[in-house]
Protein backbone atom coordinates (compact mmCIF):
# COMPACT_ATOMS: atom_id res chain seq x y z
CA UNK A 1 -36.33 -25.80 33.52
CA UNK A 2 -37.79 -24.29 37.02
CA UNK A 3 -35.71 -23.39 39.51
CA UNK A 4 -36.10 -26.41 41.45
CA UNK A 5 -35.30 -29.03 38.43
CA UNK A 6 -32.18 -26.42 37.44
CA UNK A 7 -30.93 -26.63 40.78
CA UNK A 8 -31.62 -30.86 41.00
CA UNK A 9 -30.15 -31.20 37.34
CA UNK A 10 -27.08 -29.29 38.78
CA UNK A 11 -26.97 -31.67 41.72
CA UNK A 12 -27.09 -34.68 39.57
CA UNK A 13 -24.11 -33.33 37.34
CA UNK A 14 -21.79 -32.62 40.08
CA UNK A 15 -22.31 -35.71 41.73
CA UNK A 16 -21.61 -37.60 38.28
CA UNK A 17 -18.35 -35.81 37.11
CA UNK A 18 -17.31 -36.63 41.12
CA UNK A 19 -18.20 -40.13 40.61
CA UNK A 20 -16.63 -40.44 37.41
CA UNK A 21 -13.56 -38.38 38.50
CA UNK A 22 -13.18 -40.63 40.57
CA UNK A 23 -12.59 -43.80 39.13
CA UNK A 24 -10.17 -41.80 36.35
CA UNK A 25 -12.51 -42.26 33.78
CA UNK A 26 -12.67 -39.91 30.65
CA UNK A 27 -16.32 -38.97 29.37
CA UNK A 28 -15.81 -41.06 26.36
CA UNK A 29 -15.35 -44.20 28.88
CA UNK A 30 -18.30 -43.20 31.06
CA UNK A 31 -20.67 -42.73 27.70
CA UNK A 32 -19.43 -46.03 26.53
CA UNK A 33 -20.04 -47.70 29.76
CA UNK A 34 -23.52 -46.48 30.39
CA UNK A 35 -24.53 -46.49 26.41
CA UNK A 36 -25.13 -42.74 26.47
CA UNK A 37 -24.10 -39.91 23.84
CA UNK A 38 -20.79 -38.54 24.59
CA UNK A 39 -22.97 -34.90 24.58
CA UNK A 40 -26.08 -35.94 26.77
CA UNK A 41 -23.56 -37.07 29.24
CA UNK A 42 -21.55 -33.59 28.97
CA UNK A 43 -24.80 -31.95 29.47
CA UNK A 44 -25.57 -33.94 32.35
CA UNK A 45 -22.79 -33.00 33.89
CA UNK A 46 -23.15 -29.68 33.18
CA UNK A 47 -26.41 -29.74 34.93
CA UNK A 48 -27.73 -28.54 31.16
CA UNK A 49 -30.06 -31.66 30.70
CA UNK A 50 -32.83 -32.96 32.66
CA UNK A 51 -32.02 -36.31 31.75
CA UNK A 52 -34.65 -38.91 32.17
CA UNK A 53 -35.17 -42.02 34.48
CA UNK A 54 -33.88 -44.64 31.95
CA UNK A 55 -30.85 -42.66 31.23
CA UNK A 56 -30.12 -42.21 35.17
CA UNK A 57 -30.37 -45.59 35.98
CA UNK A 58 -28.05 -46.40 32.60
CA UNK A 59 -25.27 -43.49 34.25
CA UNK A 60 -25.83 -44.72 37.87
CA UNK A 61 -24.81 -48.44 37.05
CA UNK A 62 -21.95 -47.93 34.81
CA UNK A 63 -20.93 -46.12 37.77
CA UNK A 64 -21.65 -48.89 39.90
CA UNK A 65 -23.33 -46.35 42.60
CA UNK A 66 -27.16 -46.91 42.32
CA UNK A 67 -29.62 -44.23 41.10
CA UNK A 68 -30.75 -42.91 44.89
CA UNK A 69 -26.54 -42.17 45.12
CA UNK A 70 -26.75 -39.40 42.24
CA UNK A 71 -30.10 -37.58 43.18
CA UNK A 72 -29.57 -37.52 47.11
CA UNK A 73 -27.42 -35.65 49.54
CA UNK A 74 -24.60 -37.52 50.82
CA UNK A 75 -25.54 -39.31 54.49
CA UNK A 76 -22.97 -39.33 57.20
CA UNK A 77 -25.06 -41.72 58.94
CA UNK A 78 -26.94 -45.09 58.07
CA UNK A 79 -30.30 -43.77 59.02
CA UNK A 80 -31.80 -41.49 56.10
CA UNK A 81 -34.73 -39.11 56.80
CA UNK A 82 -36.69 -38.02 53.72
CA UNK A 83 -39.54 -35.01 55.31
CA UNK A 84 -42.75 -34.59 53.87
CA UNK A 85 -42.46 -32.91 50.56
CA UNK A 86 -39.19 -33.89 49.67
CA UNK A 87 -37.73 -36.50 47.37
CA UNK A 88 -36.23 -36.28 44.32
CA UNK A 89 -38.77 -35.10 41.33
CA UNK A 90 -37.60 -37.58 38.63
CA UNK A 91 -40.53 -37.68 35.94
CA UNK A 92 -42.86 -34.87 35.39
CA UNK A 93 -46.59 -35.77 33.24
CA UNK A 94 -47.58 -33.19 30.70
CA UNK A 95 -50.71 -33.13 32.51
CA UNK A 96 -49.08 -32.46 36.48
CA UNK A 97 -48.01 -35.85 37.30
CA UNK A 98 -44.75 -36.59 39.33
CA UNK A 99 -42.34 -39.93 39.85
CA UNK A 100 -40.68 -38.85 42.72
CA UNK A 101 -37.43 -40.84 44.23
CA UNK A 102 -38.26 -40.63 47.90
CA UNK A 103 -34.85 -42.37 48.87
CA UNK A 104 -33.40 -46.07 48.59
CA UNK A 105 -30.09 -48.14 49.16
CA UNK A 106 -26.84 -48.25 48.36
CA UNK A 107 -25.10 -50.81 45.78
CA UNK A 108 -24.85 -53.95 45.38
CA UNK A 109 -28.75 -54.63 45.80
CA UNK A 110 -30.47 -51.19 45.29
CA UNK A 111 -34.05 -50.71 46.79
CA UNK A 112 -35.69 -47.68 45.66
CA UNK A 113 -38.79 -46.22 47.08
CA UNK A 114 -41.14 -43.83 44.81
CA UNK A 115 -43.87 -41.54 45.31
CA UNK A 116 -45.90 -41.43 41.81
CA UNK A 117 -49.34 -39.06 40.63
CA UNK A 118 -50.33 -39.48 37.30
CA UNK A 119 -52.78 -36.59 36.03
CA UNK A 120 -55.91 -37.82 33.97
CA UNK A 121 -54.06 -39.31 30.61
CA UNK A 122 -50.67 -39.31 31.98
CA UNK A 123 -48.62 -42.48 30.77
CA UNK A 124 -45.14 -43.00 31.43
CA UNK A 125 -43.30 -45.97 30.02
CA UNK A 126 -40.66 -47.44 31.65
CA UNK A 127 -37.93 -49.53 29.69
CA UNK A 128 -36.62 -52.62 31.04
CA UNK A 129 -34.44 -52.30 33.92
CA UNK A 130 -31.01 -54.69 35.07
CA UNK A 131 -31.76 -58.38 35.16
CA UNK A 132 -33.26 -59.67 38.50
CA UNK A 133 -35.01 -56.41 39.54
CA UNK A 134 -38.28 -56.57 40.31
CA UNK A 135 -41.49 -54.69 41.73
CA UNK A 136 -44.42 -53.69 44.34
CA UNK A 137 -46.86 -51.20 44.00
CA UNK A 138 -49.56 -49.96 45.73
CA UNK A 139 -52.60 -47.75 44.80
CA UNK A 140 -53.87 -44.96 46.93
CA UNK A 141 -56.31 -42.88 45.07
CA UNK A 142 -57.89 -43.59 41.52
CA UNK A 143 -57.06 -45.87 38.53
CA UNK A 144 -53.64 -47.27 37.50
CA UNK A 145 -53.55 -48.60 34.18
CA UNK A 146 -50.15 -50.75 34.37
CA UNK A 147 -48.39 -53.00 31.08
CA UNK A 148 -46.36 -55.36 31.75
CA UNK A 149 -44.76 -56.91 28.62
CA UNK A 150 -47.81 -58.31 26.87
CA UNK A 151 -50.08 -57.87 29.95
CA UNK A 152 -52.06 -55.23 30.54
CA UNK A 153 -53.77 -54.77 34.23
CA UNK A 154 -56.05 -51.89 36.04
CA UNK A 155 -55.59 -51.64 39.83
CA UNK A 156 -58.02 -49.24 42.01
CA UNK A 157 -57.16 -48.34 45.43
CA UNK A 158 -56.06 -50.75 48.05
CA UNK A 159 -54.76 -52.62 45.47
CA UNK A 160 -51.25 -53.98 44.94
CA UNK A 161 -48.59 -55.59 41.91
CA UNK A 162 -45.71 -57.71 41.97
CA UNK A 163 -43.82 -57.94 38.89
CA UNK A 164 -40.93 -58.08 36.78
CA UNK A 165 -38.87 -54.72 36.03
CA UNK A 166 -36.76 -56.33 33.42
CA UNK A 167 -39.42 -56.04 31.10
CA UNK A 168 -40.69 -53.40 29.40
CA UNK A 169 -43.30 -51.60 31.68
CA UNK A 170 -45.50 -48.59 31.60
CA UNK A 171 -47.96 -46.95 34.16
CA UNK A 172 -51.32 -45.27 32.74
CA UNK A 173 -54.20 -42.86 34.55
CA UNK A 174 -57.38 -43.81 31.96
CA UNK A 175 -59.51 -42.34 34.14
CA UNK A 176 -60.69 -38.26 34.93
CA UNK A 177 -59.06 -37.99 38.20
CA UNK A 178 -55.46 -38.08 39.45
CA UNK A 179 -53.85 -41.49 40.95
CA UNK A 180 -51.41 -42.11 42.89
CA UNK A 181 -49.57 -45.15 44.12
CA UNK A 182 -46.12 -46.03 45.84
CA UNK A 183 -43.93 -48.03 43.57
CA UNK A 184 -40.64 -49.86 45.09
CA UNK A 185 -38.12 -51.11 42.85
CA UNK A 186 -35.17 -53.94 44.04
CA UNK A 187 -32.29 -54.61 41.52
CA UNK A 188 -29.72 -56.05 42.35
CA UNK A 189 -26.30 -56.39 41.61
CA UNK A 190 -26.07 -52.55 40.68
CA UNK A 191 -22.61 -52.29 38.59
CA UNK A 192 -22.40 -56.11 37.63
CA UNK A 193 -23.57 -54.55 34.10
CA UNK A 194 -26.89 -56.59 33.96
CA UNK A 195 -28.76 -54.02 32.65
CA UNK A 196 -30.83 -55.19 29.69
CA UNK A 197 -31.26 -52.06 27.90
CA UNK A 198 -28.21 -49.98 26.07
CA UNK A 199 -29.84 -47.19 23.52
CA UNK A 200 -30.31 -43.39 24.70
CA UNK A 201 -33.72 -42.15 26.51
């Protein structure tokens, strides 16, 4: 890992064992409330793994905290201020492309706002997220190849989607340029364990 996924992969850890500390949970508890390995979530917390989305989310609502609580700096105020160039880099393409959590909400109803490129052939497929949630995009530059259970739709810029995140969903660049589009993601109820999905990522 780069210095800059190290040092968020360390962040992320911390901020879990506090969470978890927290509530007096043992790993065992935490892994059996978020349907993770016992040793992913160890090397989580160790800041050894750069765990993906899926399994964030899956950690974040056992904990009942929402996945923007675990990847940004604690707020002593209600207004939160993401600059240019920040955000947290969640999802990296083989080819350059980025899902980056610019910031969101706090529990019960979690809104999350994301900042995605996909390189030319990038794909990244999305499992299906708590019951309820559900999604907006919009395209800026290029193609966007998105699935959406058995659908499968192109946007081009100025373009925008509405649908369902608690179905499987993936995102797709078909074409020889780089896209990128702003995704926002609602679900709700965060820690009402709704989430559809309970195998490792």
């Amino acid at each position: 890992m780069d210095e800059g996924i190290t040092a968020m992969a360390a962040a992320i850890g911390g901020r879990v064992r506090t969470e978890r500390q927290a509530r007096s949970w043992t790993l065992d508890q935490l892994s059996q409330a978020a349907g993770v390995s016992r040793r992913l979530l160890v090397n989580v917390e160790q800041g050894a793994a750069n765990p993906s989305v899926g399994t964030l989310l899956r950690i974040s609502d056992a904990l009942g905290v929402g996945l923007p609580a675990l990847v940004e700096p604690p707020q002593p105020k209600p207004v939160t201020v993401t600059r240019a160039g920040g955000g947290a880099v969640l999802w990296t393409g083989p080819g350059g492309g980025r899902g980056v959590l610019l910031t969101g909400t706090h529990p019960p109803d979690v809104l999350e706002l994301w900042d995605w490129t996909l390189a030319p052939g990038d794909r990244h497929v999305s499992e299906s997220h708590a019951r309820g949630t559900k999604e907006l995009m919009q395209v800026h530059h290029g193609t966007v190849t998105v699935d959406v259970g058995d659908q499968s739709l192109t946007l081009h810029p100025g373009d925008t989607l509405a649908f369902p995140g608690d179905i499987d969903h993936a995102y797709a660049n078909p074409a020889a340029e780089p896209a990128r589009f702003t995704l926002a993601v609602f679900e709700p109820g965060v820690g009402n364990g709704t989430r559809t999905d309970t195998h490792d990522a």
